[in-house]
Protein backbone atom coordinates (compact mmCIF):
# COMPACT_ATOMS: atom_id res chain seq x y z
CA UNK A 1 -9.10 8.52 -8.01
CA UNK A 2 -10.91 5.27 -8.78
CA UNK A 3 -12.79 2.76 -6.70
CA UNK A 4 -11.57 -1.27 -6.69
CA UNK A 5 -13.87 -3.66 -6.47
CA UNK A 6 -13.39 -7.39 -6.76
CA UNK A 7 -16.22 -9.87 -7.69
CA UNK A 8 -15.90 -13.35 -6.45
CA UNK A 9 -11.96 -13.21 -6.98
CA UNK A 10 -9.86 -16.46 -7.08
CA UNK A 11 -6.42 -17.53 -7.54
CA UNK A 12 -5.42 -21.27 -8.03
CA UNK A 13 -2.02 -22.58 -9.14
CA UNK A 14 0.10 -25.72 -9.16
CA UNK A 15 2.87 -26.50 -5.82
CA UNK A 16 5.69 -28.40 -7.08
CA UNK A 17 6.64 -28.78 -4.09
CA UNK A 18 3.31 -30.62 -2.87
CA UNK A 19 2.62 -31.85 -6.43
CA UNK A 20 -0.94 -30.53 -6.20
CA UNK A 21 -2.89 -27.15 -7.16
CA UNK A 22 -3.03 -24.86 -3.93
CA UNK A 23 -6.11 -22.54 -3.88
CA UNK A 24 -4.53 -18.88 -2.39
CA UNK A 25 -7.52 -16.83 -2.44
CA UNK A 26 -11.13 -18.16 -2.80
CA UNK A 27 -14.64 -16.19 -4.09
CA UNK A 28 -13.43 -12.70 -2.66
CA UNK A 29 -15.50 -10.22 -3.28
CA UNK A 30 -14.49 -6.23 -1.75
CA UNK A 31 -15.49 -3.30 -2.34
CA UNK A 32 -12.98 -0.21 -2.04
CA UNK A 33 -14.58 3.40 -2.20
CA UNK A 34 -12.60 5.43 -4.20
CA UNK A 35 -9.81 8.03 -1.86
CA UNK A 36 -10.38 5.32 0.62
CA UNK A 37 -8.02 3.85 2.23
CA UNK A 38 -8.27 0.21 3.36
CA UNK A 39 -5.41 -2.32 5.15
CA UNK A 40 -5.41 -5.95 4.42
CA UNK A 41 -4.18 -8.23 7.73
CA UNK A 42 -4.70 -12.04 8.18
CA UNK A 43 -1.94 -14.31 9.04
CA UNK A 44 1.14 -15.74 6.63
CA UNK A 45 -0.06 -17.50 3.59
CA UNK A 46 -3.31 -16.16 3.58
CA UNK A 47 -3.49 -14.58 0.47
CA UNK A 48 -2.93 -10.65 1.27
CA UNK A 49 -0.35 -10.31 -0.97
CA UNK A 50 -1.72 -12.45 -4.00
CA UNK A 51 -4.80 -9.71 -4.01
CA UNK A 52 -2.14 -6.75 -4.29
CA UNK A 53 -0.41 -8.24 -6.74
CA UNK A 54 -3.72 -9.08 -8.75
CA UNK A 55 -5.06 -5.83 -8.50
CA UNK A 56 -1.78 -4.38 -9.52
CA UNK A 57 -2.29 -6.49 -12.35
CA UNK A 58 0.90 -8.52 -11.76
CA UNK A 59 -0.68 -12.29 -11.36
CA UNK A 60 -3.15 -13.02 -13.50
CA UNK A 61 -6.68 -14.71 -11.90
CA UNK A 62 -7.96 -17.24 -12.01
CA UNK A 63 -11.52 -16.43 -11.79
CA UNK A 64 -14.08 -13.93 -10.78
CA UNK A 65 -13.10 -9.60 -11.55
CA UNK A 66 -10.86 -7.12 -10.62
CA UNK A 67 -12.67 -3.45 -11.48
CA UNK A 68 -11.44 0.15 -11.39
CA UNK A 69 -14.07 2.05 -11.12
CA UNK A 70 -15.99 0.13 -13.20
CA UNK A 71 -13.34 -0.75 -16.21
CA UNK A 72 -11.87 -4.72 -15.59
CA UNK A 73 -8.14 -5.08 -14.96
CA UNK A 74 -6.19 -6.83 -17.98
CA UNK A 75 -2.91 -6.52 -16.45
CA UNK A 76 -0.56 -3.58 -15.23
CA UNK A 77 -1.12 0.32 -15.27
CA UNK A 78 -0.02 3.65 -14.95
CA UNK A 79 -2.93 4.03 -12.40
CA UNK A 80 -1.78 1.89 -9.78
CA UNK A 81 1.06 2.53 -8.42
CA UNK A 82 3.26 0.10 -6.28
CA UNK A 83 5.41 0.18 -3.35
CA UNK A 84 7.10 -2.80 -2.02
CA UNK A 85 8.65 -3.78 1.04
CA UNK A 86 12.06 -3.49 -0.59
CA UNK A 87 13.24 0.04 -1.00
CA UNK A 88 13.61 -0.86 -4.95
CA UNK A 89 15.12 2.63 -5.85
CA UNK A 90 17.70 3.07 -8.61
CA UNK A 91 20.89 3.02 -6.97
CA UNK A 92 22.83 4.94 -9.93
CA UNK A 93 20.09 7.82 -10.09
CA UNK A 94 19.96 10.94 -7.60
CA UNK A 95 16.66 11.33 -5.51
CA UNK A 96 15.16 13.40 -7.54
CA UNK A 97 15.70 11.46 -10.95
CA UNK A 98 13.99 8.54 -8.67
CA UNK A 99 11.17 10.35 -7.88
CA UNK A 100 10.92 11.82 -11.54
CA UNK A 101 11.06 8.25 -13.21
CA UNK A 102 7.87 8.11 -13.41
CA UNK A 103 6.89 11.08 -15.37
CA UNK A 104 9.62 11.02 -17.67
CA UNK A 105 8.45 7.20 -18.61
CA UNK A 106 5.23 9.22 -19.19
CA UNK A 107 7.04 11.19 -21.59
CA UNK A 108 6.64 14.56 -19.53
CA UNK A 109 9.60 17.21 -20.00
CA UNK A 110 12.63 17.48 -17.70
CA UNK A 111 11.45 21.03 -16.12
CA UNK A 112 8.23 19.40 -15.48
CA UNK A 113 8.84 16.38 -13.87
CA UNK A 114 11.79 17.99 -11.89
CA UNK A 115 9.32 20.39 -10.79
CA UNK A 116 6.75 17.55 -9.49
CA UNK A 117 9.42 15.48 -8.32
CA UNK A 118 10.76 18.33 -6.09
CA UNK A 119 6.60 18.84 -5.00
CA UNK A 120 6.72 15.37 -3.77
CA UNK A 121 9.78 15.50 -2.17
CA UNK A 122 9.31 18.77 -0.43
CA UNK A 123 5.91 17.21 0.86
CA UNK A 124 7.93 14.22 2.79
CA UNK A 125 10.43 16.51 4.05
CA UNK A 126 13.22 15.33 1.65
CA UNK A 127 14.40 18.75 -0.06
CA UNK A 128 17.52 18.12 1.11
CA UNK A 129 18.56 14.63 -0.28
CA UNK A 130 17.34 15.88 -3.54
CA UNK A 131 20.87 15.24 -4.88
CA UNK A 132 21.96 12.45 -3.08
CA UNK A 133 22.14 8.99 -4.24
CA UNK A 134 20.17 6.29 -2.33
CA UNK A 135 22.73 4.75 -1.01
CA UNK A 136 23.79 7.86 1.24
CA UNK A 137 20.38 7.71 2.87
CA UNK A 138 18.93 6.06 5.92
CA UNK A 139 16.21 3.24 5.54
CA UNK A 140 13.84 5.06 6.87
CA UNK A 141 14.41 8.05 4.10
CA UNK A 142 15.14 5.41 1.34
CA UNK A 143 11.75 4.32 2.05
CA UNK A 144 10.09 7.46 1.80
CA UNK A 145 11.74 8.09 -1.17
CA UNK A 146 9.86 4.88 -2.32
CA UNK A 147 6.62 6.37 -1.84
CA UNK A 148 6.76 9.67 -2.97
CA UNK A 149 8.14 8.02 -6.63
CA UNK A 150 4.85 5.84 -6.61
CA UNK A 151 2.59 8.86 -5.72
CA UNK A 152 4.44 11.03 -8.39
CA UNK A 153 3.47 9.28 -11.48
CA UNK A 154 -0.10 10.57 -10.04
CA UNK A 155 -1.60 7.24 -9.59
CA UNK A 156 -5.51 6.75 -8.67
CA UNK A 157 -4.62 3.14 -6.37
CA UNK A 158 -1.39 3.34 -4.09
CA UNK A 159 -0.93 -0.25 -3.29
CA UNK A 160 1.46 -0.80 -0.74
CA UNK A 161 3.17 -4.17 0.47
CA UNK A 162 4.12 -4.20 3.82
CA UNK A 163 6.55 -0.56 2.80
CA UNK A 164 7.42 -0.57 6.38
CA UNK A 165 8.57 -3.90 7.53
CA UNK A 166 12.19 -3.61 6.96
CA UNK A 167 12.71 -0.29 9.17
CA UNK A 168 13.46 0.06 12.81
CA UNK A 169 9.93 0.73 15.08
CA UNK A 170 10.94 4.55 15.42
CA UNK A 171 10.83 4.98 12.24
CA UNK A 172 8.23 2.86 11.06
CA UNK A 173 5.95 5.05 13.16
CA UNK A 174 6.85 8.36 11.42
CA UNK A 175 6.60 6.88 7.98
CA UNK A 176 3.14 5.84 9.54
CA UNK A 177 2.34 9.30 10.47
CA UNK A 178 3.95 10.79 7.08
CA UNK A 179 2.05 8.72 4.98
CA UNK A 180 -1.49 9.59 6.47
CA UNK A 181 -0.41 13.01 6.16
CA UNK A 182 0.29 12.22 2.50
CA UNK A 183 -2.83 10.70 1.95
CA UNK A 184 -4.84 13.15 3.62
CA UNK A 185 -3.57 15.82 1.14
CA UNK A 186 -3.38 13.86 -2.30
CA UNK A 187 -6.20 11.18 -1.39
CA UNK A 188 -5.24 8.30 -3.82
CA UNK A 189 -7.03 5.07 -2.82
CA UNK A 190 -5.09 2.67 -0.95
CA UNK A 191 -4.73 -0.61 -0.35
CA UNK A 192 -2.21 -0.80 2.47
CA UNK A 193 -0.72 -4.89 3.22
CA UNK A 194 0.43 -5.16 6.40
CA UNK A 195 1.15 -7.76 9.58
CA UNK A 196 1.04 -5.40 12.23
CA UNK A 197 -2.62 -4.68 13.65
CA UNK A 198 -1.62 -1.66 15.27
CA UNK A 199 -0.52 -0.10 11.91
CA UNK A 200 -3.08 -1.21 9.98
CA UNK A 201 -5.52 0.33 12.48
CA UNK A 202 -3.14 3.76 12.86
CA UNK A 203 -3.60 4.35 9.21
CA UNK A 204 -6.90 2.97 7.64
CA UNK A 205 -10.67 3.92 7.65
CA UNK A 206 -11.11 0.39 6.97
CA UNK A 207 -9.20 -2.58 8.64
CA UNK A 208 -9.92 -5.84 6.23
CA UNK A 209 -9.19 -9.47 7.66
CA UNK A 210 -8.31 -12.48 5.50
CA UNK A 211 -9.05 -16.02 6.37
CA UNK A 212 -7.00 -18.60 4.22
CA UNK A 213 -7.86 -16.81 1.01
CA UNK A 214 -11.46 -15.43 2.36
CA UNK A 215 -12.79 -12.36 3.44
CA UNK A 216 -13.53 -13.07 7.03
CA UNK A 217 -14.43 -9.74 8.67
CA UNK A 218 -14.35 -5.71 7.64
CA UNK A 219 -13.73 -3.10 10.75
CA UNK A 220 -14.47 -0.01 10.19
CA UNK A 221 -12.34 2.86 11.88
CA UNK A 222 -13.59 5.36 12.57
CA UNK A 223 -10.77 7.78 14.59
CA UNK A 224 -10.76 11.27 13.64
CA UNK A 225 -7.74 12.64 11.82
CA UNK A 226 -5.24 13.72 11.40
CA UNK A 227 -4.05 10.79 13.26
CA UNK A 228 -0.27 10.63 15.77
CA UNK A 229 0.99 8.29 17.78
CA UNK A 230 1.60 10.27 20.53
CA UNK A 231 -2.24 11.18 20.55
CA UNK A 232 -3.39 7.23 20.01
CA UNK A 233 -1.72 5.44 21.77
CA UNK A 234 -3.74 6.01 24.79
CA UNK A 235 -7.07 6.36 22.67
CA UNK A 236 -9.43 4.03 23.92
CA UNK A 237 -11.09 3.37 20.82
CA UNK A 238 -7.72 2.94 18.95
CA UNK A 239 -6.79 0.10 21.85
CA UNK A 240 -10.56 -1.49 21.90
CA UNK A 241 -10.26 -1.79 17.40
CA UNK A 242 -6.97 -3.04 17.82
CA UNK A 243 -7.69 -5.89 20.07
CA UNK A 244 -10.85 -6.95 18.27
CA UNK A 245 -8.80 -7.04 14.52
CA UNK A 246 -5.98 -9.01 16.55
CA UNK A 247 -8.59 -11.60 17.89
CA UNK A 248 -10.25 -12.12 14.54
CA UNK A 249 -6.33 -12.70 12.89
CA UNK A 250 -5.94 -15.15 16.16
CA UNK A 251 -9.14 -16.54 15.00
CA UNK A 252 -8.18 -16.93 11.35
């Protein structure tokens, strides 16, 4: 696994539409432990998913670094791996040829990467769709599907965009509670985008707020695990850290 740190990070570019350059995220500096895993909330258009897609190497900065675990980012790489709020799968490969993408684009051998595809897939419950084509699956399974191809390719940084947005609230909550399972057995580090305090909260150690383009708070979290919903949602704690990140993205 590797740390990220970023070192007085900034991202500039030109509007057409206002006809003027438009300043998205401004002298950020964050440090992520590495097997950490740390949620990014702040309101619309302040810069949450510009830093994901920076770190993922996808948008290039403007100024300041982006370091994994000490070596600067240059652009994309096999160890970060992605998952977006779109479901993105292949529509014309089975589940497991989704999952084993990854690997095989790493040039590992069919047995092999069937074998760590079906790993993954066992782990989110999916033995069962291993056959099936995306497009006989629920969201919510689509979705999981989604993140077990990103954690087979065995990357150090998960960074996830809002995966859960697009799902109905039951099942956003079990991908919640599948994913810290996940994460609690593999322990990639993650950088989690999200809107939704309470999720953000649910999953990370770390809760980090963004202020047009700024770093205006961290919140540590420090809930025991392994973590349910059934359990936390009359935790105390869990209500008192949710209010105070939802006041400082009011405040934002």
């Amino acid at each position: 696994m590797k740390s990220v740190v970023l070192e007085q990070l900034s991202k500039t570019y030109f509007d057409p539409y206002r006809g003027s350059q438009v300043t998205a995220v401004r002298d950020l500096s964050l440090t992520i432990d590495e097997g950490d895993f740390v949620a990014v909330v702040g309101p619309s258009g302040c810069g949450k998913t510009t830093v994901l897609n920076m770190i993922a190497g996808f948008v290039p900065k403007t100024s300041g670094r982006i370091l994994l675990s000490g070596t600067e980012v240059k652009g994309p790489g096999p160890d970060r791996g992605v998952v977006f709020q779109s479901f993105a799968l292949f529509p014309w490969k089975t589940v497991r040829q989704n999952v084993a993408f990854g690997p095989k684009m790493r040039g590992v051998g069919k047995a092999e990467r069937n074998r760590i595809a079906d790993e993954y897939l066992a782990m989110a419950g999916l033995s069962h769709a291993a056959d099936r084509y995306p497009s006989e699956l629920s969201g919510g399974m689509q979705q999981r599907v989604g993140v077990v191809r990103a954690l087979a390719n065995n990357p150090d940084v998960l960074l996830m965009d809002e995966p859960f947005a697009s799902v109905d609230a039951q099942t956003r909550m079990t991908l919640q509670e599948e994913l810290t399972r996940i994460w609690e057995e593999r322990r990639p580090t993650v950088v989690f985008i999200t809107h939704d305090v309470a999720e953000a909260v649910f999953l990370a150690n770390k809760v980090v707020v963004l202020a047009q383009g700024r770093l205006l708070a961290e919140v540590e979290v420090p809930l025991e695990r392994p973590r349910s919903w059934d359990r936390l949602v009359q935790d105390e704690t869990f209500k008192e850290l949710s209010n105070r990140v939802l006041q400082l993205v009011r405040s934002a």
